[in-house]
PDB file of N, CA and C in Angstrom:
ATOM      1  N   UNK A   1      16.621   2.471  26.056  1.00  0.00           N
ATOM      2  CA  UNK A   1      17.006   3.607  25.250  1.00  0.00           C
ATOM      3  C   UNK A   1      17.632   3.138  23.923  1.00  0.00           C
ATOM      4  N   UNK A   2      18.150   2.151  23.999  1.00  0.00           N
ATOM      5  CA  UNK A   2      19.057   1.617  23.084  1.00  0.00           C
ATOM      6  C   UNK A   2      17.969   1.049  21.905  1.00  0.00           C
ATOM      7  N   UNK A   3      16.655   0.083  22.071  1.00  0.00           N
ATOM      8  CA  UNK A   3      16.065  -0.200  21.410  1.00  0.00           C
ATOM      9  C   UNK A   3      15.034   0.751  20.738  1.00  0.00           C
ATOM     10  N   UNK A   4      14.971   1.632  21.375  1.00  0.00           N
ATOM     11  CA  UNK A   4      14.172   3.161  20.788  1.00  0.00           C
ATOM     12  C   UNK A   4      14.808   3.545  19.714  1.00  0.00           C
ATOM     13  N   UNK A   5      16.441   3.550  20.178  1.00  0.00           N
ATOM     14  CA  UNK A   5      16.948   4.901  18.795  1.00  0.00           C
ATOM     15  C   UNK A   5      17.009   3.600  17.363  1.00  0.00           C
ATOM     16  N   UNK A   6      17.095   2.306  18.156  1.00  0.00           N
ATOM     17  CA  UNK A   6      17.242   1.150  16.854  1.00  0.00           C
ATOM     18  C   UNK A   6      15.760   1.319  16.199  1.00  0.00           C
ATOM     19  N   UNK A   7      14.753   1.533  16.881  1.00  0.00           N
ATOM     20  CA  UNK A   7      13.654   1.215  16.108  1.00  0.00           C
ATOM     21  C   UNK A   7      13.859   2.861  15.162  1.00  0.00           C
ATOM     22  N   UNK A   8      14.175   4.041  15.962  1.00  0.00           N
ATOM     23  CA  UNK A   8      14.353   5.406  15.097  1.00  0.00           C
ATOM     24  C   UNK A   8      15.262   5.229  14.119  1.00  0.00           C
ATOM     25  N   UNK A   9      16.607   4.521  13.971  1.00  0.00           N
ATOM     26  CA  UNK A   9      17.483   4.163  12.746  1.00  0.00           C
ATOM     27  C   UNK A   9      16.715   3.539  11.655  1.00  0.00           C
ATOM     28  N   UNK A  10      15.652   2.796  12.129  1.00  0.00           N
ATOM     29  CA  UNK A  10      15.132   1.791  11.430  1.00  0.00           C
ATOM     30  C   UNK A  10      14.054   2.645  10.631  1.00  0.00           C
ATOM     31  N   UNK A  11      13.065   2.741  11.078  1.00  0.00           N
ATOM     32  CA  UNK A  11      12.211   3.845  10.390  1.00  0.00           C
ATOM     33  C   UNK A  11      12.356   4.988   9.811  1.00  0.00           C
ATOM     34  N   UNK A  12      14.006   5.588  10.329  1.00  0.00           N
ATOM     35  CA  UNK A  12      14.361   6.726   9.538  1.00  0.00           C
ATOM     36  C   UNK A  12      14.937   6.332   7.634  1.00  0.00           C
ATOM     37  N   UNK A  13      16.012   5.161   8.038  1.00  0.00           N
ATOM     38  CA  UNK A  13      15.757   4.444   7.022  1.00  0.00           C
ATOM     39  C   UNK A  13      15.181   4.134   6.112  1.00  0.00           C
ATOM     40  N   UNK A  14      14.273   3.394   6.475  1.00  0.00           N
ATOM     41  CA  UNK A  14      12.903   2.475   5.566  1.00  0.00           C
ATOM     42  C   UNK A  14      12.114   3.783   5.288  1.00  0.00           C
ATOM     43  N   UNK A  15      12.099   5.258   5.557  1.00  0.00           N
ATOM     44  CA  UNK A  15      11.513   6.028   5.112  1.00  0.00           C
ATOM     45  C   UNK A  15      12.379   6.812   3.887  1.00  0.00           C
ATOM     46  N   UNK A  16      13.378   7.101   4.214  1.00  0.00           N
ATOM     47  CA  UNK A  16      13.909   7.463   3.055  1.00  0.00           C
ATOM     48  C   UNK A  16      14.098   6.790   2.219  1.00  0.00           C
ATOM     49  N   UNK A  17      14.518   5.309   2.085  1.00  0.00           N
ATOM     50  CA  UNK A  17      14.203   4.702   1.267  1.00  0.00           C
ATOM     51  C   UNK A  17      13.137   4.262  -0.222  1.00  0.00           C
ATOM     52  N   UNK A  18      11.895   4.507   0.876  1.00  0.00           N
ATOM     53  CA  UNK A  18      10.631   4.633  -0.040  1.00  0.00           C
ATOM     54  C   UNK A  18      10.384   6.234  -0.376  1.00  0.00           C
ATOM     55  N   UNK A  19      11.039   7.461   0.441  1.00  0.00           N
ATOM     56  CA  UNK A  19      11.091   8.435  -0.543  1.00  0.00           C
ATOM     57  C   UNK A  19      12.335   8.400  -1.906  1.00  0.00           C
ATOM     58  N   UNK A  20      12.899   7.859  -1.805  1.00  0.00           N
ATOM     59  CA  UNK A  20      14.181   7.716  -2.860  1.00  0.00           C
ATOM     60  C   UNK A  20      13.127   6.924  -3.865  1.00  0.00           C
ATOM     61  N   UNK A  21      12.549   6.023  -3.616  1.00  0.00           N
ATOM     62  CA  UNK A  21      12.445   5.090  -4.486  1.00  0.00           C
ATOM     63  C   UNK A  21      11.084   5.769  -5.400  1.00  0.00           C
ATOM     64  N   UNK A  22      10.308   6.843  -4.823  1.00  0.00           N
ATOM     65  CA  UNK A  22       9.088   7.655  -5.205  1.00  0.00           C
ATOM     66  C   UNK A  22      10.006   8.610  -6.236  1.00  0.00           C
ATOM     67  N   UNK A  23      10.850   9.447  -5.784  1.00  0.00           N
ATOM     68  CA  UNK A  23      11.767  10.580  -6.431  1.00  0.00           C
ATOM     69  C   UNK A  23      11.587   9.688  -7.377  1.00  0.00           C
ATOM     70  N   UNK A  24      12.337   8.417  -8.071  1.00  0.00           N
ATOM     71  CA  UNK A  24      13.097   7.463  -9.096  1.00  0.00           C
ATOM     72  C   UNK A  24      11.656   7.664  -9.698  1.00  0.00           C
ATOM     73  N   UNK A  25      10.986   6.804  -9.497  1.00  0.00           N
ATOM     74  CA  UNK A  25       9.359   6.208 -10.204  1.00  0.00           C
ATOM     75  C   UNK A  25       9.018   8.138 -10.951  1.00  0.00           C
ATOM     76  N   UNK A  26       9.204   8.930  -9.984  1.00  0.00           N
ATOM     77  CA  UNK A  26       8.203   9.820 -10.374  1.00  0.00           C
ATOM     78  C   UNK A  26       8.947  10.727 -11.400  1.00  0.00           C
ATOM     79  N   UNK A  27      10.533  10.350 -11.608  1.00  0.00           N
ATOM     80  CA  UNK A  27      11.460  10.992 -12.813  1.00  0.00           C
ATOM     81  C   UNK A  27      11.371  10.115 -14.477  1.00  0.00           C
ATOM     82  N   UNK A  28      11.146   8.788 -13.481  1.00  0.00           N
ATOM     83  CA  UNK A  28      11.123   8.485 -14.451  1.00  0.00           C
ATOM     84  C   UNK A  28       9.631   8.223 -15.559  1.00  0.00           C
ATOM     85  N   UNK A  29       8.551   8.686 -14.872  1.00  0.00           N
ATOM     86  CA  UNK A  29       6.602   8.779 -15.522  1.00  0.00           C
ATOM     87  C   UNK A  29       7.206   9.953 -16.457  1.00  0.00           C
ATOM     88  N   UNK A  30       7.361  10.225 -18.069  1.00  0.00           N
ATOM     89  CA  UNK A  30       6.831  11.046 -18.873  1.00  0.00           C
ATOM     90  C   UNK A  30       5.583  11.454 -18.657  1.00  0.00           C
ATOM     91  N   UNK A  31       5.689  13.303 -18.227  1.00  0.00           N
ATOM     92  CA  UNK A  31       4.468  13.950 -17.921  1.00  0.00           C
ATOM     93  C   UNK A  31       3.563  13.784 -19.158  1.00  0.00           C
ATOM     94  N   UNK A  32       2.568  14.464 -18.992  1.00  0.00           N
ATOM     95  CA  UNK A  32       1.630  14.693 -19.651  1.00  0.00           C
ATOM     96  C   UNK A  32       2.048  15.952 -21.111  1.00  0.00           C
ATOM     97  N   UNK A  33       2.334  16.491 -20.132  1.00  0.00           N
ATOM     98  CA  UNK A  33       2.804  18.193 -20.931  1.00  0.00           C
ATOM     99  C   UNK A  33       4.265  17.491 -22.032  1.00  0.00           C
ATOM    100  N   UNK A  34       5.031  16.306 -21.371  1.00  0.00           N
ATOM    101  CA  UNK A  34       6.026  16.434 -22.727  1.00  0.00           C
ATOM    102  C   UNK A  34       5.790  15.554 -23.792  1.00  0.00           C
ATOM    103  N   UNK A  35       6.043  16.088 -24.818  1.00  0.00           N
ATOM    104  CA  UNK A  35       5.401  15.623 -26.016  1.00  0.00           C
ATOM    105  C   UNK A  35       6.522  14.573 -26.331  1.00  0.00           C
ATOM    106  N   UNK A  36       6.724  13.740 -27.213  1.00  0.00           N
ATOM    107  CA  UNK A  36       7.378  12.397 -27.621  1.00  0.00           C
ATOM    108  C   UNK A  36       8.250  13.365 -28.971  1.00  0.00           C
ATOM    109  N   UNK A  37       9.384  13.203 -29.119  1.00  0.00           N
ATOM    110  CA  UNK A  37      10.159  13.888 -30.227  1.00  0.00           C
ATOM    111  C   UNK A  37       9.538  13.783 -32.032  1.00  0.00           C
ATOM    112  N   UNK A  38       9.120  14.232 -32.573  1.00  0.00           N
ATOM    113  CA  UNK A  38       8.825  13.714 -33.872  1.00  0.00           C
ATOM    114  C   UNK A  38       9.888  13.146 -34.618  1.00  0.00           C
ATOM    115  N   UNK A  39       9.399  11.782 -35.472  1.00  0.00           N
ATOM    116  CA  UNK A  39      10.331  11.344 -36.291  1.00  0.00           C
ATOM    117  C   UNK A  39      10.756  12.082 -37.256  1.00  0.00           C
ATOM    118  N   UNK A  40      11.643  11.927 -37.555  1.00  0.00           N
ATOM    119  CA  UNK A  40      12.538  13.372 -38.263  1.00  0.00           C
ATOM    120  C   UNK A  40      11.757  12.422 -39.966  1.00  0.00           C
ATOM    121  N   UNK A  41      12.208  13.229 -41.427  1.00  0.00           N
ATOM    122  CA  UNK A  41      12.136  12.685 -42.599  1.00  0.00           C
ATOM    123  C   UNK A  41      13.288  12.477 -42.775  1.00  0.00           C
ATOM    124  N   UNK A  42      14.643  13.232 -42.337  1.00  0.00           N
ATOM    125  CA  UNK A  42      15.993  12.441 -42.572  1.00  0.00           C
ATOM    126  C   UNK A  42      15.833  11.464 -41.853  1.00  0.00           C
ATOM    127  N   UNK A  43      17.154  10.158 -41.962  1.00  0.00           N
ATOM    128  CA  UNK A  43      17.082   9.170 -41.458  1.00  0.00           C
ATOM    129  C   UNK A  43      18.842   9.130 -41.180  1.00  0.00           C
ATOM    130  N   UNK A  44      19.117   9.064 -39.817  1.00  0.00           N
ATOM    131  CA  UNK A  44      20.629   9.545 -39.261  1.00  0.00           C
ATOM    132  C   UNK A  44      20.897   8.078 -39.490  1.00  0.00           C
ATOM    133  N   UNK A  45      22.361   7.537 -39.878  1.00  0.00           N
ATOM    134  CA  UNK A  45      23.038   6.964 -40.213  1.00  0.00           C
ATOM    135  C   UNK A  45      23.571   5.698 -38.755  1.00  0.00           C
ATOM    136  N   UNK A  46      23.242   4.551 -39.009  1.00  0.00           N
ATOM    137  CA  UNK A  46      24.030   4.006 -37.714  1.00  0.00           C
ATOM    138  C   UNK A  46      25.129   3.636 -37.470  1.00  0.00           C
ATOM    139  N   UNK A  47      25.906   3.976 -38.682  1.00  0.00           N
ATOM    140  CA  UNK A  47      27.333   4.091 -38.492  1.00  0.00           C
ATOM    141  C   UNK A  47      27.897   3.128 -39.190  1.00  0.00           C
ATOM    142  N   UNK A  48      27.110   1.637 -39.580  1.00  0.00           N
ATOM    143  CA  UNK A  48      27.873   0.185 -40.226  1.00  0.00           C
ATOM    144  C   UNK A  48      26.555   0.597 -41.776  1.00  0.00           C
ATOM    145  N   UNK A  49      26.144   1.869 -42.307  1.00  0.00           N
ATOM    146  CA  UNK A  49      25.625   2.021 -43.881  1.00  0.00           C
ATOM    147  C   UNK A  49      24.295   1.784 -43.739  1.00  0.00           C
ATOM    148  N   UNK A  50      23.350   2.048 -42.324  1.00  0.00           N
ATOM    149  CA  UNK A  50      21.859   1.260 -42.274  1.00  0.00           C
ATOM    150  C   UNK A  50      21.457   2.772 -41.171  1.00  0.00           C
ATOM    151  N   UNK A  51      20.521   2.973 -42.404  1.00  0.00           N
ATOM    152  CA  UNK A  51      19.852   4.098 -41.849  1.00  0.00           C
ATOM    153  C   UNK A  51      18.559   3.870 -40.715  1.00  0.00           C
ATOM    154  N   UNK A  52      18.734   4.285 -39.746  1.00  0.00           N
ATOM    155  CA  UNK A  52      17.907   4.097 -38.166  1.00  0.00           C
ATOM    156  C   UNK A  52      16.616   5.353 -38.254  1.00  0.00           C
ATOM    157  N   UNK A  53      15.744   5.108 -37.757  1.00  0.00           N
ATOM    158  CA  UNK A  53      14.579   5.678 -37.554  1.00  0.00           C
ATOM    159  C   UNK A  53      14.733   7.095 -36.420  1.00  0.00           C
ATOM    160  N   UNK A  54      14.190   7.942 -36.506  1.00  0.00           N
ATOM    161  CA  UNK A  54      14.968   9.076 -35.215  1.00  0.00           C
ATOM    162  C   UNK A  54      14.359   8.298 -33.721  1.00  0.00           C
ATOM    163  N   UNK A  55      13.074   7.855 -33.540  1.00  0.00           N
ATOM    164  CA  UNK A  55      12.932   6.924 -32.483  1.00  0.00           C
ATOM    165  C   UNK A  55      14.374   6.320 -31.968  1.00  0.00           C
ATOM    166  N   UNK A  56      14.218   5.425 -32.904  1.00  0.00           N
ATOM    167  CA  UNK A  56      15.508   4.035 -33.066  1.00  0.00           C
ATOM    168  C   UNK A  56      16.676   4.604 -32.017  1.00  0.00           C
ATOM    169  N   UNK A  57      17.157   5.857 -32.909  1.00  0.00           N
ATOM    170  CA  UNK A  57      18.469   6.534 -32.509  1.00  0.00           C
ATOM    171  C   UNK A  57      18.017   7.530 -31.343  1.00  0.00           C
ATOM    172  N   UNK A  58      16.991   7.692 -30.877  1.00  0.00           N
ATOM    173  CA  UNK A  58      16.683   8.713 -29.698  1.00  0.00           C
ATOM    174  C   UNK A  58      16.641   7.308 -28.684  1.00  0.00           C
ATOM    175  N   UNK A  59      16.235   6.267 -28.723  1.00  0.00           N
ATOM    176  CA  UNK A  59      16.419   4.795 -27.748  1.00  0.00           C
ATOM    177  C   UNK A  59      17.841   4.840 -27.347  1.00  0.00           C
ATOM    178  N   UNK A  60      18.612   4.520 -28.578  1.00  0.00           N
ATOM    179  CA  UNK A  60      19.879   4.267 -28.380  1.00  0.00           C
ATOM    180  C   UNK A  60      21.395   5.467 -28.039  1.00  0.00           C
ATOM    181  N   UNK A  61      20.364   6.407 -27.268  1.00  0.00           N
ATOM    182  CA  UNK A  61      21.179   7.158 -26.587  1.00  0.00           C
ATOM    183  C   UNK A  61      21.820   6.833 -25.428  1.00  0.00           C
ATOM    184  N   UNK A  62      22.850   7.609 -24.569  1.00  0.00           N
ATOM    185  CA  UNK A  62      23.447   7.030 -23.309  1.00  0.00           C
ATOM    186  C   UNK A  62      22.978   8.214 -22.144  1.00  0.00           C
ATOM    187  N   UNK A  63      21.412   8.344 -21.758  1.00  0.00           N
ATOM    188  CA  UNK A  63      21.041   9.539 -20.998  1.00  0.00           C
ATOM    189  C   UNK A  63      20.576   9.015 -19.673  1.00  0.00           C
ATOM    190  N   UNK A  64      21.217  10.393 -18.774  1.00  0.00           N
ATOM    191  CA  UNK A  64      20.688   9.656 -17.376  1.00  0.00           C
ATOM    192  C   UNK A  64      19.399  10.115 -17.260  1.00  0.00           C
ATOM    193  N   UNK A  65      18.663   9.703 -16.088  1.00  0.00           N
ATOM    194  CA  UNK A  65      17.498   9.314 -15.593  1.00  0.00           C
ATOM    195  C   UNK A  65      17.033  10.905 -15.402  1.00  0.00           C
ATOM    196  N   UNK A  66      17.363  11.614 -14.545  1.00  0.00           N
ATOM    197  CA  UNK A  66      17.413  12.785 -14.143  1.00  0.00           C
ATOM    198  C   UNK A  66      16.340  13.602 -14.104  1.00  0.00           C
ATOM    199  N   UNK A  67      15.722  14.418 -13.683  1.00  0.00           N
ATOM    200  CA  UNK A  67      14.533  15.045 -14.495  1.00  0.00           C
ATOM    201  C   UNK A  67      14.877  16.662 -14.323  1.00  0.00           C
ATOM    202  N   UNK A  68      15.214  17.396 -15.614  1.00  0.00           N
ATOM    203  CA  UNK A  68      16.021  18.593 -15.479  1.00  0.00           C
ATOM    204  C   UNK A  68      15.452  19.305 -16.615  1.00  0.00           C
ATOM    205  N   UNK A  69      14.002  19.456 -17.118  1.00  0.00           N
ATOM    206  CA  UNK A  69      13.550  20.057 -17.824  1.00  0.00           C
ATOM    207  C   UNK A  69      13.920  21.126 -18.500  1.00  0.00           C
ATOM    208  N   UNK A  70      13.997  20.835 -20.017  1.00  0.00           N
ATOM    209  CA  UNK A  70      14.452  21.615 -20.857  1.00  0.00           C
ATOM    210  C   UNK A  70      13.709  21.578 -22.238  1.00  0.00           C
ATOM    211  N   UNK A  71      12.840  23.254 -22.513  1.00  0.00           N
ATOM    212  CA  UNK A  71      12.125  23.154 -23.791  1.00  0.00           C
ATOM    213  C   UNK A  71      13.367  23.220 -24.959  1.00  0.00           C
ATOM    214  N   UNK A  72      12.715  22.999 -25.948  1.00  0.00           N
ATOM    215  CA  UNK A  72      13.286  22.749 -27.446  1.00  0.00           C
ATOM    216  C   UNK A  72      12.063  24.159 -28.147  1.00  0.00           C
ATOM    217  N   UNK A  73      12.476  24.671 -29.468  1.00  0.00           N
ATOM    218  CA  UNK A  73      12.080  25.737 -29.667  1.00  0.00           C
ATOM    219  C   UNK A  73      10.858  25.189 -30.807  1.00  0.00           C
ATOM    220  N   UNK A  74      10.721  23.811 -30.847  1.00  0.00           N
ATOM    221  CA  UNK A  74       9.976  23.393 -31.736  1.00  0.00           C
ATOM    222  C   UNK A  74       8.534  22.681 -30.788  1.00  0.00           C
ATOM    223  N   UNK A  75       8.368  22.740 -29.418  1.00  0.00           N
ATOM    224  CA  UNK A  75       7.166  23.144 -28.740  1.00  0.00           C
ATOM    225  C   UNK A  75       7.603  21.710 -27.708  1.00  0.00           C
ATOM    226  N   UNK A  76       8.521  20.575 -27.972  1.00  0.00           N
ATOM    227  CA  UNK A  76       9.097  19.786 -27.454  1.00  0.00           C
ATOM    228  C   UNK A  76       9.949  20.385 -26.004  1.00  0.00           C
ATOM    229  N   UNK A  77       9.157  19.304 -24.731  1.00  0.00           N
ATOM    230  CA  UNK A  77       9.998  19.446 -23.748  1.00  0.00           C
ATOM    231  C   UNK A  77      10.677  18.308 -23.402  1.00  0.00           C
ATOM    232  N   UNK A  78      12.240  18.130 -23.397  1.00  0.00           N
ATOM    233  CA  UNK A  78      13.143  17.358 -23.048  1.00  0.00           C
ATOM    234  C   UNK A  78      13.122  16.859 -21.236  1.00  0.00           C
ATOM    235  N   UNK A  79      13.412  15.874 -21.135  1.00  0.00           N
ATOM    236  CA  UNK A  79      13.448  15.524 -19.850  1.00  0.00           C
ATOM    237  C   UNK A  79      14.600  16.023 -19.466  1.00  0.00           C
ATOM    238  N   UNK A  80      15.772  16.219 -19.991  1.00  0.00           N
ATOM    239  CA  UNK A  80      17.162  17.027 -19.274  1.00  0.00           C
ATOM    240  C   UNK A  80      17.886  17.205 -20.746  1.00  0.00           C
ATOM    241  N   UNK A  81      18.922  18.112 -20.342  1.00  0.00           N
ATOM    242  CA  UNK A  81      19.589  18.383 -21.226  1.00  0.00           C
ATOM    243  C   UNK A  81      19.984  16.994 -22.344  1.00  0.00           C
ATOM    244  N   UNK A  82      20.714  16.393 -21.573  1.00  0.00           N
ATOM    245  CA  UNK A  82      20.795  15.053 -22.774  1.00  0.00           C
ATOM    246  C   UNK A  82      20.207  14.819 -23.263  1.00  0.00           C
ATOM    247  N   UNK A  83      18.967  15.093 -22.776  1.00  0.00           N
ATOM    248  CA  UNK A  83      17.703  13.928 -24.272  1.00  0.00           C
ATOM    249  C   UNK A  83      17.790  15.153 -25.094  1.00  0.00           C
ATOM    250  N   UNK A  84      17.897  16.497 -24.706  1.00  0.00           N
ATOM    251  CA  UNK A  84      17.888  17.252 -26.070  1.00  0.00           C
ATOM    252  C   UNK A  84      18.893  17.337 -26.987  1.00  0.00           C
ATOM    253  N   UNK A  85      20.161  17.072 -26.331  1.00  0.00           N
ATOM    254  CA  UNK A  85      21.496  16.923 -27.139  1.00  0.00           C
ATOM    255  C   UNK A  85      21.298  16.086 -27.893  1.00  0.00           C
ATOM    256  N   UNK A  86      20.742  14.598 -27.376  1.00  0.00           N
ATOM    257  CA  UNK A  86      20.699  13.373 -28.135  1.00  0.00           C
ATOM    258  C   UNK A  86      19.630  13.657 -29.686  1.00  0.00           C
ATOM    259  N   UNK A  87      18.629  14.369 -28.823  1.00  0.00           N
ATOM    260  CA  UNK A  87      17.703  14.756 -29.745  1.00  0.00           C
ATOM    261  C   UNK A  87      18.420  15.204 -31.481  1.00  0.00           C
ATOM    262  N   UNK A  88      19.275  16.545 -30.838  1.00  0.00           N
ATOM    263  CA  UNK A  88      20.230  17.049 -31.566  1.00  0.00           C
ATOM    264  C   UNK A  88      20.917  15.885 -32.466  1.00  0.00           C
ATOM    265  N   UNK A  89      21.592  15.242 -31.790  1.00  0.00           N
ATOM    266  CA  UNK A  89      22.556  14.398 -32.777  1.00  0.00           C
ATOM    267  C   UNK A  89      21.587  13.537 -33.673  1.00  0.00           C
ATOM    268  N   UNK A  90      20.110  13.223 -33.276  1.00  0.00           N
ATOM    269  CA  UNK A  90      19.903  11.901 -34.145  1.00  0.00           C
ATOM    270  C   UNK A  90      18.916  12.877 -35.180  1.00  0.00           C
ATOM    271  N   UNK A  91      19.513  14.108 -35.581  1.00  0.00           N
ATOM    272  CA  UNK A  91      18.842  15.231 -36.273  1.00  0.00           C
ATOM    273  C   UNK A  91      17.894  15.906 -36.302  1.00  0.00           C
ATOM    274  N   UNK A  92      17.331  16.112 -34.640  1.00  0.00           N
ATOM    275  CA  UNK A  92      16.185  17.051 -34.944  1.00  0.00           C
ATOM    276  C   UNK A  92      17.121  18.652 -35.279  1.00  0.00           C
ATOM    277  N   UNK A  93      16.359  19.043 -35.514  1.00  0.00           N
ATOM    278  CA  UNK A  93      17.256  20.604 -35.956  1.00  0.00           C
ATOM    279  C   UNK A  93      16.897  21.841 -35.014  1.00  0.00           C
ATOM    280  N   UNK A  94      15.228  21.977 -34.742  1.00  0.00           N
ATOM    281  CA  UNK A  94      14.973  22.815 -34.008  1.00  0.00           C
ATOM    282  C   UNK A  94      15.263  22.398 -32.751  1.00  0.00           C
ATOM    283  N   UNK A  95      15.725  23.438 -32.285  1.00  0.00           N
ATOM    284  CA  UNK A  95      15.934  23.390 -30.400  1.00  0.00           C
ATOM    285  C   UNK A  95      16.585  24.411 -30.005  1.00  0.00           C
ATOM    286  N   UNK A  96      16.545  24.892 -28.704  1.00  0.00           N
ATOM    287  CA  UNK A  96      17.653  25.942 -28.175  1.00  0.00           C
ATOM    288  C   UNK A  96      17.897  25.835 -26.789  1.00  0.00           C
TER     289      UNK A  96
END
């Protein structure tokens, strides 16, 4: 009995595991449907007088992984709120 429920700990385990690890992989694949932010024509400031690319400064955000879908009013869908905030700060303008 004892080696049954070990092999059931075991496989209950090693299964959630590889569902955890599917959830991760599959938050983190950019769908199809979301579009990549456009580079802005301003160029946001990096703080030491050297103007950064909106790419550049949409990289160098601090966003979690998450996948919490959120449109922007300019046809852009954000992976979660942060990437649209971030979006926000490195000057896109449209969004809501």
């Amino acid at each position: 009995m004892y080696k049954l429920f070990a092999i059931f700990l075991i496989a209950s385990m090693a299964s959630e595991s590889m569902a955890m690890s599917h959830r991760l992989r599959r938050q983190a694949v950019t769908s199809s449907t979301t579009a990549a932010a456009p580079i802005a024509a301003a160029q946001p400031s990096s703080g030491n007088g050297q103007n950064i690319t909106m790419e550049q400064c949409l990289l160098g955000c601090p966003v979690t992984p998450e996948y919490n879908p959120v449109c922007g009013s300019n046809g852009v869908t954000y992976s979660n709120p942060g990437r649209l905030l971030c979006a926000q700060a490195c000057g896109e303008s449209e969004y809501r």
